[in-house]
Structures are given as C-alpha cells and as structure tokens.
PDB file of N, CA and C in Angstrom:
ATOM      1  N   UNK A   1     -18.624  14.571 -23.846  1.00  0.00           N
ATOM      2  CA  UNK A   1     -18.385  14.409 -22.417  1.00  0.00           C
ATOM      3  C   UNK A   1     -18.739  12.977 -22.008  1.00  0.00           C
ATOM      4  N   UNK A   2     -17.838  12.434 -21.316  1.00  0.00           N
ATOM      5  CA  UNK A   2     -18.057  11.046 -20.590  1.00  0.00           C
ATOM      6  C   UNK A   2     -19.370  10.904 -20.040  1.00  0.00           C
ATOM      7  N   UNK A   3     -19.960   9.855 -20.076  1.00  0.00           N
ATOM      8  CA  UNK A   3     -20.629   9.591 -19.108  1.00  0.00           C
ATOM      9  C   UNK A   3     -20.273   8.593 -17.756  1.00  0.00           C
ATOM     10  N   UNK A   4     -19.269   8.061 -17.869  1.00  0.00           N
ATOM     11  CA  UNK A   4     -18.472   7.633 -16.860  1.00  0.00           C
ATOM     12  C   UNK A   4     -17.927   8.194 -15.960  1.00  0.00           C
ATOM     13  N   UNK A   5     -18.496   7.547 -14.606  1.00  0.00           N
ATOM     14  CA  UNK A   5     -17.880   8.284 -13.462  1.00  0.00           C
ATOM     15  C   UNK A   5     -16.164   9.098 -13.518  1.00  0.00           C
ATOM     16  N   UNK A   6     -16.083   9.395 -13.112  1.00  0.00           N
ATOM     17  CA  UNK A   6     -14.794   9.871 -12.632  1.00  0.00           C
ATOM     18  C   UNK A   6     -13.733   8.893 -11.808  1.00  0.00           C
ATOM     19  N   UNK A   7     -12.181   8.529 -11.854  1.00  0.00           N
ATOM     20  CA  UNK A   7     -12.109   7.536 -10.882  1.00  0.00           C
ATOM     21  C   UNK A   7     -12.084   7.803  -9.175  1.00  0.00           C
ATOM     22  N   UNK A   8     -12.289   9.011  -9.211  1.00  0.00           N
ATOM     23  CA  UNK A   8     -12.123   9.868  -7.154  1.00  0.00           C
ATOM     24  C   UNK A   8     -14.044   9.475  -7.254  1.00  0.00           C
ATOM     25  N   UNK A   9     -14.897   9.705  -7.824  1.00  0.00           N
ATOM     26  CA  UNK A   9     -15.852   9.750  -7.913  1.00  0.00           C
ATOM     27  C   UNK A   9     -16.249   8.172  -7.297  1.00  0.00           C
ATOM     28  N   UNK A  10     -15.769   6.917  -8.245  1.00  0.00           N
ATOM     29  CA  UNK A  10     -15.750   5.641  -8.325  1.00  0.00           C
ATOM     30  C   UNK A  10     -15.308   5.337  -7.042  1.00  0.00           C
ATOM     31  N   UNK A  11     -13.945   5.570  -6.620  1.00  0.00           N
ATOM     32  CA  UNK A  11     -13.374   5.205  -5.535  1.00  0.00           C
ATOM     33  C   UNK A  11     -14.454   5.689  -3.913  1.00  0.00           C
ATOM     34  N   UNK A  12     -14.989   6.949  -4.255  1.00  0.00           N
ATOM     35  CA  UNK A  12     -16.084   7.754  -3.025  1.00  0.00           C
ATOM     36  C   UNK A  12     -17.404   6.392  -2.860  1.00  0.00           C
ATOM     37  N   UNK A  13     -17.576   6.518  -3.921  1.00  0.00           N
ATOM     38  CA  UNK A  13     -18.877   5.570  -4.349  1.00  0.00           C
ATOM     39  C   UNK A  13     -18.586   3.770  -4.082  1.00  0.00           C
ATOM     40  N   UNK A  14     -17.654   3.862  -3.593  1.00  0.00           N
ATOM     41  CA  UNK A  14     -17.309   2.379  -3.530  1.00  0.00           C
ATOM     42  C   UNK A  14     -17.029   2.552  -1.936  1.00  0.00           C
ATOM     43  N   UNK A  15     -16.426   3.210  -1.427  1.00  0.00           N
ATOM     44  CA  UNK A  15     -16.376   3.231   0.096  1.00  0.00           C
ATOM     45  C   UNK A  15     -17.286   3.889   0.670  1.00  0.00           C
ATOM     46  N   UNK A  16     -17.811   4.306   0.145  1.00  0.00           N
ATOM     47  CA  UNK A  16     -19.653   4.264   0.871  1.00  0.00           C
ATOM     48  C   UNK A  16     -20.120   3.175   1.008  1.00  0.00           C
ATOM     49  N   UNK A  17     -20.384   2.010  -0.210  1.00  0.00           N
ATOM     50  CA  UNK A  17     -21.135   0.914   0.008  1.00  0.00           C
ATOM     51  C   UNK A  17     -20.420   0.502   0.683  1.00  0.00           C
ATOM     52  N   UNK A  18     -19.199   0.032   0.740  1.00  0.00           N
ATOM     53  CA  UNK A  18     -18.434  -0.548   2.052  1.00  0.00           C
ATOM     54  C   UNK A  18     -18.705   0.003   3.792  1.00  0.00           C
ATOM     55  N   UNK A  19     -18.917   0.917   3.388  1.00  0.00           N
ATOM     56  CA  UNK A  19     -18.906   1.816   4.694  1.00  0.00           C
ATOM     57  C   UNK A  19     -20.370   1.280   5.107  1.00  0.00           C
ATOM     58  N   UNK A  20     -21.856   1.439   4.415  1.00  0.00           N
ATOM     59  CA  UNK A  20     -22.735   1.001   4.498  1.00  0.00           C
ATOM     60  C   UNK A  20     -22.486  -0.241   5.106  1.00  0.00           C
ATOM     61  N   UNK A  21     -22.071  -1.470   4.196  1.00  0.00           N
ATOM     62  CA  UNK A  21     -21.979  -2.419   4.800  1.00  0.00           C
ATOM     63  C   UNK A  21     -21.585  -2.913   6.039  1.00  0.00           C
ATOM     64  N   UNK A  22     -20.231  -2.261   6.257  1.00  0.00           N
ATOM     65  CA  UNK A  22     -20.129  -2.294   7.997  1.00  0.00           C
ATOM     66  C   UNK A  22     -21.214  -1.767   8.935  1.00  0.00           C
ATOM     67  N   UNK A  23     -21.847  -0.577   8.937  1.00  0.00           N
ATOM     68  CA  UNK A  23     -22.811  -0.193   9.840  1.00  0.00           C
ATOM     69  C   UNK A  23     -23.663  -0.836   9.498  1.00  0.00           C
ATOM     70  N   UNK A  24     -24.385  -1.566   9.136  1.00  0.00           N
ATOM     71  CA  UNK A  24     -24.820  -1.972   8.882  1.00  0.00           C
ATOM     72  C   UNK A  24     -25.435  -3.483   9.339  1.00  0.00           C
ATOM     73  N   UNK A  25     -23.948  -4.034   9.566  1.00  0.00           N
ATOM     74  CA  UNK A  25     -24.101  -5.537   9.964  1.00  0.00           C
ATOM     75  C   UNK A  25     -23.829  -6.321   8.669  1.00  0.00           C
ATOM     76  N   UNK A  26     -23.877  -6.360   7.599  1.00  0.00           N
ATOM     77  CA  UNK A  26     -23.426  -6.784   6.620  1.00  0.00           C
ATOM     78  C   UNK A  26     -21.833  -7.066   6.237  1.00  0.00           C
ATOM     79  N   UNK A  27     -21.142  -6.649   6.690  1.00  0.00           N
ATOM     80  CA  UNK A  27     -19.797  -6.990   6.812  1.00  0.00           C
ATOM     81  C   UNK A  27     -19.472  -6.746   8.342  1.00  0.00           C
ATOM     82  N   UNK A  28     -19.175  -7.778   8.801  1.00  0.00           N
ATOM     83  CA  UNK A  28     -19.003  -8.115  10.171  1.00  0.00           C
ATOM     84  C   UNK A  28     -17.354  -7.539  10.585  1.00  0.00           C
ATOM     85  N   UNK A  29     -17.464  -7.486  11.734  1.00  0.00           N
ATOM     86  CA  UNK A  29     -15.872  -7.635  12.408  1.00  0.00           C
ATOM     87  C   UNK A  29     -15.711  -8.689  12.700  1.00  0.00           C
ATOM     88  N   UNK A  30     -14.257  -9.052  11.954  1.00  0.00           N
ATOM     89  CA  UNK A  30     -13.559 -10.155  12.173  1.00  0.00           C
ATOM     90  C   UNK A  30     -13.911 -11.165  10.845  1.00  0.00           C
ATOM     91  N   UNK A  31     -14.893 -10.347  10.001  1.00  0.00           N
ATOM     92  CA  UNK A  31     -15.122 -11.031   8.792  1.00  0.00           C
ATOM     93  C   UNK A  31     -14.013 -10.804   7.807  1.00  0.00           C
ATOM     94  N   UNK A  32     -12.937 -11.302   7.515  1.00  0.00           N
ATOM     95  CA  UNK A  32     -11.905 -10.809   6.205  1.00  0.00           C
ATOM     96  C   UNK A  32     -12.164 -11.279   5.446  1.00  0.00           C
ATOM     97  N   UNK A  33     -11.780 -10.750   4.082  1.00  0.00           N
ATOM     98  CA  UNK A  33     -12.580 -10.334   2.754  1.00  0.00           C
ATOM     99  C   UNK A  33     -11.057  -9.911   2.257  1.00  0.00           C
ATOM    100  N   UNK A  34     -10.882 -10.700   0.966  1.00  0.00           N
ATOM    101  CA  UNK A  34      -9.656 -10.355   0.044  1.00  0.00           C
ATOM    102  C   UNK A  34     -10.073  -8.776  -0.633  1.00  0.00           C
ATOM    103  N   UNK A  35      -9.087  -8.196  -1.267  1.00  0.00           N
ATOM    104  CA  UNK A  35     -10.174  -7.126  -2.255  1.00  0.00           C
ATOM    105  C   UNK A  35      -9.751  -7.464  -3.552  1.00  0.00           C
ATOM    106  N   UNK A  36      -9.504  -8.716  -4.219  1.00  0.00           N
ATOM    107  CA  UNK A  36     -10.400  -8.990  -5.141  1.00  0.00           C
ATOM    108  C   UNK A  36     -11.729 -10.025  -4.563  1.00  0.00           C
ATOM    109  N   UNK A  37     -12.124 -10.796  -3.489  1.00  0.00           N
ATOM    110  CA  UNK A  37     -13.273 -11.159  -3.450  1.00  0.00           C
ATOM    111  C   UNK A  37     -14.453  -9.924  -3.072  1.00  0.00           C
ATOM    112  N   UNK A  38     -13.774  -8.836  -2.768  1.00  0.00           N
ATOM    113  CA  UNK A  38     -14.839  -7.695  -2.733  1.00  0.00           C
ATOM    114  C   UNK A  38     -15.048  -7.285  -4.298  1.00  0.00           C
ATOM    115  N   UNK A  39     -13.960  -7.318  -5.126  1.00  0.00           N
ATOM    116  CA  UNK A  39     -14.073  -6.471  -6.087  1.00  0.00           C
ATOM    117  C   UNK A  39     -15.140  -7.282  -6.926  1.00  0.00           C
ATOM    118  N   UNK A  40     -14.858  -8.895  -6.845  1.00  0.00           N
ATOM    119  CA  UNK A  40     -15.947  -9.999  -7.365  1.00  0.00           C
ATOM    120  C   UNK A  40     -17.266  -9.337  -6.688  1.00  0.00           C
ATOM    121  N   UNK A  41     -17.112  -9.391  -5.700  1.00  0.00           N
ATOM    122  CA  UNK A  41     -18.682  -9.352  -4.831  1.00  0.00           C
ATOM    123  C   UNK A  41     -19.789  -8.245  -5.258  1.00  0.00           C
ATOM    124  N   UNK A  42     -18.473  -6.591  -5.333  1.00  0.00           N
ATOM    125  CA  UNK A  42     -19.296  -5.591  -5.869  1.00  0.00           C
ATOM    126  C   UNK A  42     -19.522  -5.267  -7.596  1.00  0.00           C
ATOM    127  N   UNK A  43     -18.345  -5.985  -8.380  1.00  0.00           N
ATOM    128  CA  UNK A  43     -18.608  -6.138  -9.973  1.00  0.00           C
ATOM    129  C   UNK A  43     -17.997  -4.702 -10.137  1.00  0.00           C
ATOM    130  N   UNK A  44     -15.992  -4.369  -9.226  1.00  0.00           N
ATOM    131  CA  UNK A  44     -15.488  -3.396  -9.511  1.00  0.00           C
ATOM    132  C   UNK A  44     -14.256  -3.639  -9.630  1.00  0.00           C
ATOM    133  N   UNK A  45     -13.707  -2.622 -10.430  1.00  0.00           N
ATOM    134  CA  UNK A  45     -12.189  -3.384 -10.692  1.00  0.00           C
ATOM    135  C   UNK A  45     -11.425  -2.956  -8.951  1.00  0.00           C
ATOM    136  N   UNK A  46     -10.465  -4.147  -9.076  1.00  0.00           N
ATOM    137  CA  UNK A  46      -9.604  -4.235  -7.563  1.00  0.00           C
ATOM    138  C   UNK A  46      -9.171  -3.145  -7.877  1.00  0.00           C
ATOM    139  N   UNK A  47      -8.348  -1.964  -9.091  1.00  0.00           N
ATOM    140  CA  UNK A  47      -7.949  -0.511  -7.585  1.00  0.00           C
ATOM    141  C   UNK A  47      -8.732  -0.069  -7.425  1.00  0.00           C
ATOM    142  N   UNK A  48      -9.965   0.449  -7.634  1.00  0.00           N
ATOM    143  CA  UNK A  48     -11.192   0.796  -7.214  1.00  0.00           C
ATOM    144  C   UNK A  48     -11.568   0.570  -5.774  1.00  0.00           C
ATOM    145  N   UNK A  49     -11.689  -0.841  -5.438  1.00  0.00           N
ATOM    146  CA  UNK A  49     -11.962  -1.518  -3.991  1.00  0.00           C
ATOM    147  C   UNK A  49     -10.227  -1.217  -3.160  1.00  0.00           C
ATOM    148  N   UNK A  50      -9.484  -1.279  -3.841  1.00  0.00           N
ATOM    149  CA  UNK A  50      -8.024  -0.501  -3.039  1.00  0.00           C
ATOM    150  C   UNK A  50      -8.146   0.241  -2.298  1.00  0.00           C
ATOM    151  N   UNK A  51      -8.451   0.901  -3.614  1.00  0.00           N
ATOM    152  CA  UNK A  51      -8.384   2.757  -3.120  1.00  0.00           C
ATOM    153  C   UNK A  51      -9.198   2.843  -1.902  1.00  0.00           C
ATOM    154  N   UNK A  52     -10.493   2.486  -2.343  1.00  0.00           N
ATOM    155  CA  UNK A  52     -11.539   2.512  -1.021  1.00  0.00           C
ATOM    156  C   UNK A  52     -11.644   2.107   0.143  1.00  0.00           C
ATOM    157  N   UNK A  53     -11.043   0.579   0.311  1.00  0.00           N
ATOM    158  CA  UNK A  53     -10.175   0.603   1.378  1.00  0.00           C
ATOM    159  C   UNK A  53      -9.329   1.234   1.783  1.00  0.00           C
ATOM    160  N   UNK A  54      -7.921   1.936   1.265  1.00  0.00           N
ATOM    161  CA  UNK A  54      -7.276   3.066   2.478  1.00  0.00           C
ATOM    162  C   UNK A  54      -8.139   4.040   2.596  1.00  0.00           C
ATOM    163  N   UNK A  55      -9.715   4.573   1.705  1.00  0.00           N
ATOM    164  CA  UNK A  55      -9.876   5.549   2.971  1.00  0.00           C
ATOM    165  C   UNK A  55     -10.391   4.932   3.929  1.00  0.00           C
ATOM    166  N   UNK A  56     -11.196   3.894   3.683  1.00  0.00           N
ATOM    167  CA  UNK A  56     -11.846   3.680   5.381  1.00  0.00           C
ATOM    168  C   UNK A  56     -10.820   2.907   5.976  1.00  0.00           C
ATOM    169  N   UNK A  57      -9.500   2.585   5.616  1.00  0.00           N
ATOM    170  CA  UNK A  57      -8.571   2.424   6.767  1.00  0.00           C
ATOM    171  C   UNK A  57      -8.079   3.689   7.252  1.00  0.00           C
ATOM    172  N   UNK A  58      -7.841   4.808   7.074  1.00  0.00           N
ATOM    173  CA  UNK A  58      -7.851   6.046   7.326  1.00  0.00           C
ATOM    174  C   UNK A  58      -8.512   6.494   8.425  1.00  0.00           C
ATOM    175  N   UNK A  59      -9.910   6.311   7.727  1.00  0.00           N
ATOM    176  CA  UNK A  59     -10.606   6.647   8.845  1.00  0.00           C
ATOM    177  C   UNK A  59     -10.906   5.571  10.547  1.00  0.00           C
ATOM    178  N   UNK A  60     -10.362   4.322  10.330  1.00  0.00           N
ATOM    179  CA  UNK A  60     -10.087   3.716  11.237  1.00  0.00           C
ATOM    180  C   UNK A  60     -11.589   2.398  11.341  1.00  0.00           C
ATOM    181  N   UNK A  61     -11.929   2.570  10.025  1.00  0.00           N
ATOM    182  CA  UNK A  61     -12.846   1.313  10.111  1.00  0.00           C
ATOM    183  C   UNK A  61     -12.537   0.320   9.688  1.00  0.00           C
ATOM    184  N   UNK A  62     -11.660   0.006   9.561  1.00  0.00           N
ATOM    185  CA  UNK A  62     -11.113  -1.604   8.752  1.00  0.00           C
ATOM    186  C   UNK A  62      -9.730  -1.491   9.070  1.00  0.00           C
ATOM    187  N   UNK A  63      -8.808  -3.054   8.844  1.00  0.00           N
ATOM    188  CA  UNK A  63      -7.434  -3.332   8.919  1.00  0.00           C
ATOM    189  C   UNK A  63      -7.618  -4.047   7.895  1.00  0.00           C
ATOM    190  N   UNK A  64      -6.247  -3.513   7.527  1.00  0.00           N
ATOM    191  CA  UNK A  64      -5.367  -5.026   6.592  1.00  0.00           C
ATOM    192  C   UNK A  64      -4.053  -5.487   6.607  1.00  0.00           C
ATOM    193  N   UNK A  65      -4.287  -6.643   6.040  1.00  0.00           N
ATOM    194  CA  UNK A  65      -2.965  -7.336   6.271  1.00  0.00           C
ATOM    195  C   UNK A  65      -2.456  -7.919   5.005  1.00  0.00           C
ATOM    196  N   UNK A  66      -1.126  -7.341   4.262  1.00  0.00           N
ATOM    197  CA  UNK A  66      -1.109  -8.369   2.907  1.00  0.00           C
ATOM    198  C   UNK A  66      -0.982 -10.122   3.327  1.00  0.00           C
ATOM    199  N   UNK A  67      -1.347 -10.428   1.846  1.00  0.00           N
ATOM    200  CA  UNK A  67      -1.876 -11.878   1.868  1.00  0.00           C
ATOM    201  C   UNK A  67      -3.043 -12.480   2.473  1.00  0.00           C
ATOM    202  N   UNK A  68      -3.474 -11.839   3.395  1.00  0.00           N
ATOM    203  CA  UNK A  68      -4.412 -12.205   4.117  1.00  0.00           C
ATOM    204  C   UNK A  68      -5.907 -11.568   3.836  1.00  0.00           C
ATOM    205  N   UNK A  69      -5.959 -10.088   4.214  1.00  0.00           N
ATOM    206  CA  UNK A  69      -7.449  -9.363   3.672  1.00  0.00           C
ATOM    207  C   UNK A  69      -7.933  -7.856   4.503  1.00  0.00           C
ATOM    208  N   UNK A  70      -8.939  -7.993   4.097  1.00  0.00           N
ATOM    209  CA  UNK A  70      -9.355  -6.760   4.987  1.00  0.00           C
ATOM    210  C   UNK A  70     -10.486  -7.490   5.882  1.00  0.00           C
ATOM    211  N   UNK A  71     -10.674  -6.400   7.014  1.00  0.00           N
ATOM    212  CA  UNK A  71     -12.017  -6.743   7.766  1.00  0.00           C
ATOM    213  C   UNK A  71     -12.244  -5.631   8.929  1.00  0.00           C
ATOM    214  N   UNK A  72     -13.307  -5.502   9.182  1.00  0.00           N
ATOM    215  CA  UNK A  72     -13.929  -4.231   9.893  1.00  0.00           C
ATOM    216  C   UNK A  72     -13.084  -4.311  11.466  1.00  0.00           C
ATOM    217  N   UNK A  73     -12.914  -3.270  11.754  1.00  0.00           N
ATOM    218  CA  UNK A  73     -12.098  -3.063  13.044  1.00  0.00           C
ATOM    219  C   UNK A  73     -13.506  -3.146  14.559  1.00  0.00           C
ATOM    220  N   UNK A  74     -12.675  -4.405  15.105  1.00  0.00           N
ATOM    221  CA  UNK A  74     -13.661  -4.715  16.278  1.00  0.00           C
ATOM    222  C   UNK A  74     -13.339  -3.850  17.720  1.00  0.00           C
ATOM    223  N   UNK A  75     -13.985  -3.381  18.046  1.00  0.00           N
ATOM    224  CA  UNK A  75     -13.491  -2.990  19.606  1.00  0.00           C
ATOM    225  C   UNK A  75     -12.996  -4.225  20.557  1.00  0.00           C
ATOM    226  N   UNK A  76     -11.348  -3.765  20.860  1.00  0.00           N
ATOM    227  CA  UNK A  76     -10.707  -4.771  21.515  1.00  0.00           C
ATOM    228  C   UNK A  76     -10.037  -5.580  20.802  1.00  0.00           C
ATOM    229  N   UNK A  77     -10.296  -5.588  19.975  1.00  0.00           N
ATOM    230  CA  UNK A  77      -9.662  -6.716  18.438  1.00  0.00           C
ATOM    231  C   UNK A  77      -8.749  -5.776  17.809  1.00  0.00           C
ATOM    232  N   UNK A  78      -7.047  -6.304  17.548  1.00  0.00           N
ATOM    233  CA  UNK A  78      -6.165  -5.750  16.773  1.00  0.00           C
ATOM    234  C   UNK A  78      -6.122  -7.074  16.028  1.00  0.00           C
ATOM    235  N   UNK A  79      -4.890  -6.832  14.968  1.00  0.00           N
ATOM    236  CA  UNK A  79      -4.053  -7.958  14.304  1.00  0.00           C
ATOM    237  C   UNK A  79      -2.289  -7.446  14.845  1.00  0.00           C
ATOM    238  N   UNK A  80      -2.406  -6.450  15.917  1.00  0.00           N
ATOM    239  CA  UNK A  80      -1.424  -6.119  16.178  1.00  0.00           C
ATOM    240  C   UNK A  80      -1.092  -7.119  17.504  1.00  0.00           C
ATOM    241  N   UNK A  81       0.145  -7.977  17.391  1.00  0.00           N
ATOM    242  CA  UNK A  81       0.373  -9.078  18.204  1.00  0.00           C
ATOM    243  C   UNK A  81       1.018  -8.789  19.612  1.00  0.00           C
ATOM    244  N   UNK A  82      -0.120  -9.134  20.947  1.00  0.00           N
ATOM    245  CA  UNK A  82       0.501  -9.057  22.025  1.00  0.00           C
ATOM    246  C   UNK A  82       1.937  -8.916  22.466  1.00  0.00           C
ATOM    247  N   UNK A  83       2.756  -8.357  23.493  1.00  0.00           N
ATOM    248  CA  UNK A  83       4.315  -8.530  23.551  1.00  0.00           C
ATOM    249  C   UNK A  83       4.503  -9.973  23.304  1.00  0.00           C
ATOM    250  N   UNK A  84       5.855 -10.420  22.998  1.00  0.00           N
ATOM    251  CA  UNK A  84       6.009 -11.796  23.316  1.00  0.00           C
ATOM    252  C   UNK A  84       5.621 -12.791  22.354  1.00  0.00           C
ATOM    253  N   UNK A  85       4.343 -12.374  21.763  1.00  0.00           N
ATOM    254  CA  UNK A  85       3.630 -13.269  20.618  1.00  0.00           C
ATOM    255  C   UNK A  85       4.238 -12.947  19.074  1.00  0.00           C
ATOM    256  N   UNK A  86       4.563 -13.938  18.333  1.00  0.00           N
ATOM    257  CA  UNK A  86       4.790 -13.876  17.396  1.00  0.00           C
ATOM    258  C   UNK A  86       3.746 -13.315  16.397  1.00  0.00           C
ATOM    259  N   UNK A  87       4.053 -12.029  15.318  1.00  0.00           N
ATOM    260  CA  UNK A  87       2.836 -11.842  14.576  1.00  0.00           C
ATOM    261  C   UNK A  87       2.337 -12.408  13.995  1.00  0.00           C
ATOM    262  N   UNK A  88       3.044 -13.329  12.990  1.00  0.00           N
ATOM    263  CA  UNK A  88       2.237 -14.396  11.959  1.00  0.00           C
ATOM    264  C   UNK A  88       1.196 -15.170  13.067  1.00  0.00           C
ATOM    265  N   UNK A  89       1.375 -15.629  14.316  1.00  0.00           N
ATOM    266  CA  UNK A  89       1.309 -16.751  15.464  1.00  0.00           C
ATOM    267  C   UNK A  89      -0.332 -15.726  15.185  1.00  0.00           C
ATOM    268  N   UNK A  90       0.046 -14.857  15.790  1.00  0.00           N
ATOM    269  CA  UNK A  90      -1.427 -13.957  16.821  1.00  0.00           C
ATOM    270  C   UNK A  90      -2.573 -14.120  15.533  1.00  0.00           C
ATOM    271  N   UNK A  91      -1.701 -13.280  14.130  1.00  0.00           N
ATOM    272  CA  UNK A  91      -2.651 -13.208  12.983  1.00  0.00           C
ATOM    273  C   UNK A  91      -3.512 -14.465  12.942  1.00  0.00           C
ATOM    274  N   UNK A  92      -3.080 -15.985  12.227  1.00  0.00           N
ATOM    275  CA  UNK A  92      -2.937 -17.321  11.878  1.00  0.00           C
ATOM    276  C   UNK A  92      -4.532 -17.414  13.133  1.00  0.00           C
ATOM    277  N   UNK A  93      -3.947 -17.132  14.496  1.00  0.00           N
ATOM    278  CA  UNK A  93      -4.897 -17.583  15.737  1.00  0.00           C
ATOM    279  C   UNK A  93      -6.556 -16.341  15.063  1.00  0.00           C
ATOM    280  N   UNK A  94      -6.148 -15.293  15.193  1.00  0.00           N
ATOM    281  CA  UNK A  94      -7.003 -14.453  14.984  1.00  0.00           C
ATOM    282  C   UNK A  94      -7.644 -14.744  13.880  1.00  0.00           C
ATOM    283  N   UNK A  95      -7.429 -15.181  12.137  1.00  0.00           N
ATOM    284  CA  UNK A  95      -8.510 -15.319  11.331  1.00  0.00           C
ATOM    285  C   UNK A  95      -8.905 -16.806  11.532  1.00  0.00           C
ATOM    286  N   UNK A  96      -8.465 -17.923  12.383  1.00  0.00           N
ATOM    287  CA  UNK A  96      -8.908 -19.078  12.641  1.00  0.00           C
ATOM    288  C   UNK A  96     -10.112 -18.943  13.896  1.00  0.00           C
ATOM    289  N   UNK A  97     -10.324 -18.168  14.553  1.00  0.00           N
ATOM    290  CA  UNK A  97     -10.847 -17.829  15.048  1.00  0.00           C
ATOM    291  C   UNK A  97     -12.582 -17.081  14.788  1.00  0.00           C
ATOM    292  N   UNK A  98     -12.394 -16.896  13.329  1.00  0.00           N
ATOM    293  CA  UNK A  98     -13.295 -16.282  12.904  1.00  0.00           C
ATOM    294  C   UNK A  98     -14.155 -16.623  11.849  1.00  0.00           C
ATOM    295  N   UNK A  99     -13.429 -17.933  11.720  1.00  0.00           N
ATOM    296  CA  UNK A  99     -13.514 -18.621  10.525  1.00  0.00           C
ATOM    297  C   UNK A  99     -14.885 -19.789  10.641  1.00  0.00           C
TER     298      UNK A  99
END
C-alpha cells in the first residue's frame, strides 16, 4: 500500500493551505500569484495548485485570469470590466494598481 497521498487527498490539502492563507492575511486581495509561482512557493506540482484553485474559485474566494494569475476576491473588486471599459484596459489598470 502507498504511502502517498491520494491525488483528491493532495488537491484538499493544498486548498486548505491556500484557504488558510487568505484568512489569514497572508495572501492578500489584489495580491496575484501565477500557479506555478504558488506551486514554487508551496514545493507542489502545478495541477495540484490547479486543481485547488477551482475549488476555492468555486467557492468564491479567488479569481483568475489566464496569463495573468490568481488572487483573493476583494469586496467591491472584480476583474470584470465596467460597461464601456475595455477588459484587457480595466484588468492591465487593476494589477498595476496593486503592484
């Protein structure tokens, strides 16, 4: 019998510490984070940190955006672009903003 996690097991166990980290204060809103610089950060392979990201995008604690990253969902803060505003425009303003 393995002694290696399971990968649903791996993936649970990885969006906990993430999850931790947001309540936490340790991963901020408006902080984006690639998921391979998470996967560097936690010493897990990127689908691992994937996976774990859609659940806590699921559950509505984080956004992402390809090319760009993930980052904890702020009250009042989308990456979803005002009428009128171009999305790349709003995004581009929004992680310069945070930067």
């Amino acid at each position: 019998m393995s002694e290696t996690p399971s990968l649903y097991v791996r993936v649970r166990q990885m969006a906990e510490l993430l999850r931790a980290e947001i309540k936490e204060g340790r991963w901020q809103p408006g902080c984006v984070l690639t998921q391979p610089a998470l996967a560097r950060r936690y010493g897990a392979p990127v689908h691992i940190v994937t996976a774990a990201i859609g659940l806590l995008r699921e559950e509505g604690l984080v956004e992402s955006r390809s090319r760009i990253g993930t980052r904890p969902k702020a009250a009042g803060e989308t990456w979803d672009a005002p009428d009128g505003v171009p999305q790349i425009l709003h995004i581009e303003c929004t992680v310069r903003a945070h930067r």
